[in-house]
Protein backbone atom coordinates (compact mmCIF):
# COMPACT_ATOMS: atom_id res chain seq x y z
CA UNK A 1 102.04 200.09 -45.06
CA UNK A 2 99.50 202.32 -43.33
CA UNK A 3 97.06 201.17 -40.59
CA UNK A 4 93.47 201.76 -40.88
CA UNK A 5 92.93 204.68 -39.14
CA UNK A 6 95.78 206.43 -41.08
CA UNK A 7 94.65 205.12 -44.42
CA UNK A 8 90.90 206.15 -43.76
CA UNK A 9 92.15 209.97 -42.30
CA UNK A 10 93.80 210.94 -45.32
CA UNK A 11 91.27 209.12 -47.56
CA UNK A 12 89.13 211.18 -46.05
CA UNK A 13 91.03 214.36 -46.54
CA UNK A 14 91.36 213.39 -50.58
CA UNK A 15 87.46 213.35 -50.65
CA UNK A 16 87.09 216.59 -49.04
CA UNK A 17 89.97 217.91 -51.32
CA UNK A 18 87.76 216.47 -54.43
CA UNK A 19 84.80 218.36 -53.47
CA UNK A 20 82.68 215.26 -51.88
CA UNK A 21 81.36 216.39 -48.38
CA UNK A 22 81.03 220.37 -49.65
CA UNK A 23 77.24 219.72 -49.57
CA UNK A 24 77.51 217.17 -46.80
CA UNK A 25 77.07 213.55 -46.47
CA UNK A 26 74.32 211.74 -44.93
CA UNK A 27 74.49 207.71 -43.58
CA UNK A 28 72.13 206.44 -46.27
CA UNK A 29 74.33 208.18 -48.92
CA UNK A 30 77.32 206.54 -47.63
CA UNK A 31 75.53 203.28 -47.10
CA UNK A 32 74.37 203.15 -50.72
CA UNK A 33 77.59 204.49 -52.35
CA UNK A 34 79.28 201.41 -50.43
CA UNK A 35 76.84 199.02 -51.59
CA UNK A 36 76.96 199.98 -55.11
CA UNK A 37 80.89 199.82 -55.07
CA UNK A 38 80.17 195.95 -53.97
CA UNK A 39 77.06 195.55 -56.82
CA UNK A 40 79.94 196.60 -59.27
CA UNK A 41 81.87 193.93 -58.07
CA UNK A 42 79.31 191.70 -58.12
CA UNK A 43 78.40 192.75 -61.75
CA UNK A 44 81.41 192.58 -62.76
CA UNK A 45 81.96 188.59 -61.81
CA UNK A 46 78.89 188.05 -63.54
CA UNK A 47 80.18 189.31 -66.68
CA UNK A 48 83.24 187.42 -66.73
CA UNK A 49 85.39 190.55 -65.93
CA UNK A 50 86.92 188.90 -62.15
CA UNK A 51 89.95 191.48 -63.48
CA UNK A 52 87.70 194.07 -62.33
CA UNK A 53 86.81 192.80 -59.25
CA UNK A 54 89.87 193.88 -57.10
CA UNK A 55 89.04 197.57 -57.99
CA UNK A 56 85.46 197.53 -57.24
CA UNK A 57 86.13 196.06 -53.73
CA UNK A 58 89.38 198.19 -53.18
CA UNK A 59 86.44 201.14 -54.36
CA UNK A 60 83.77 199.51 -51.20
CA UNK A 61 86.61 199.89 -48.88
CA UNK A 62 87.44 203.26 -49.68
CA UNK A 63 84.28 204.44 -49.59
CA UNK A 64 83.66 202.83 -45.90
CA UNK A 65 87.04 204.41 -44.64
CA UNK A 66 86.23 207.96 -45.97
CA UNK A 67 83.13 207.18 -44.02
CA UNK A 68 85.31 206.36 -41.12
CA UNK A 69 86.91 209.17 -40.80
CA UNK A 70 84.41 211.93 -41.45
CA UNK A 71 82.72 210.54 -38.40
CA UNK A 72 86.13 209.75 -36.41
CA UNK A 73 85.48 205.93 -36.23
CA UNK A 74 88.67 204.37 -34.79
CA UNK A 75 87.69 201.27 -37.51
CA UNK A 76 91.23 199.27 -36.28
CA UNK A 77 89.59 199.08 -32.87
CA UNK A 78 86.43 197.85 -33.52
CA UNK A 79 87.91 195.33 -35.94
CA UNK A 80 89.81 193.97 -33.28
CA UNK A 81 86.68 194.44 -30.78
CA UNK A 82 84.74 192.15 -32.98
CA UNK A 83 87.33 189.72 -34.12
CA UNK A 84 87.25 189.26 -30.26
CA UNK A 85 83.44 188.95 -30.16
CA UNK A 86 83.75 186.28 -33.54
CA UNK A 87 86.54 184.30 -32.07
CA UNK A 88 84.45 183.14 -29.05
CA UNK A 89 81.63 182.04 -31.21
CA UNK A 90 80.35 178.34 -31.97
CA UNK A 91 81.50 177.14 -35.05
CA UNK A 92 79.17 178.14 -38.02
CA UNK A 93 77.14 179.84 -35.00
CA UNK A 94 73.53 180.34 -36.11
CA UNK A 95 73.57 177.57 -38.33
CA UNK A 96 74.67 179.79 -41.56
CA UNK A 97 75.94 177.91 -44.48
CA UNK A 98 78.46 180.77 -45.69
């Protein structure tokens, strides 16, 4: 299987093979085409359709490794950075529920 950085570089080059960055590609745009990818998901669970759901969040990680590689974020390393970072903090730190 492909790491992260490999998987994100040559989703990357698909998208810019498909015509998606020849007008450019802002951080809002990417932010909101992730997001919707994850409303989809979200949608779809709602409707009774968890077959779909797989896709939609398979779809919300593409998206955020195409983003990932048009700006030449090393994404395995700051996984690991911030599994670091979580592993040191107090259980259910800040008091969240979920």
């Amino acid at each position: 299987m492909k790491l992260l950085n490999e998987l994100s570089a040559a989703i990357h080059a698909g998208a810019i093979a498909h015509g998606f960055y020849d007008t450019g590609r802002e951080f809002p745009e990417a932010i909101a085409l992730m997001h919707s990818e994850l409303s989809e998901a979200l949608e779809a669970h709602r409707e009774g359709r968890d077959y779909d759901i797989p896709e939609e969040l398979a779809d919300t990680i593409i998206r955020i490794l195409d983003w990932c590689g048009h700006r030449d974020i090393d994404i395995e390393e700051a996984i690991e950075r911030k599994m670091a970072i979580n592993k040191e903090r107090p259980y259910r730190h800040g008091n969240k529920r979920c």
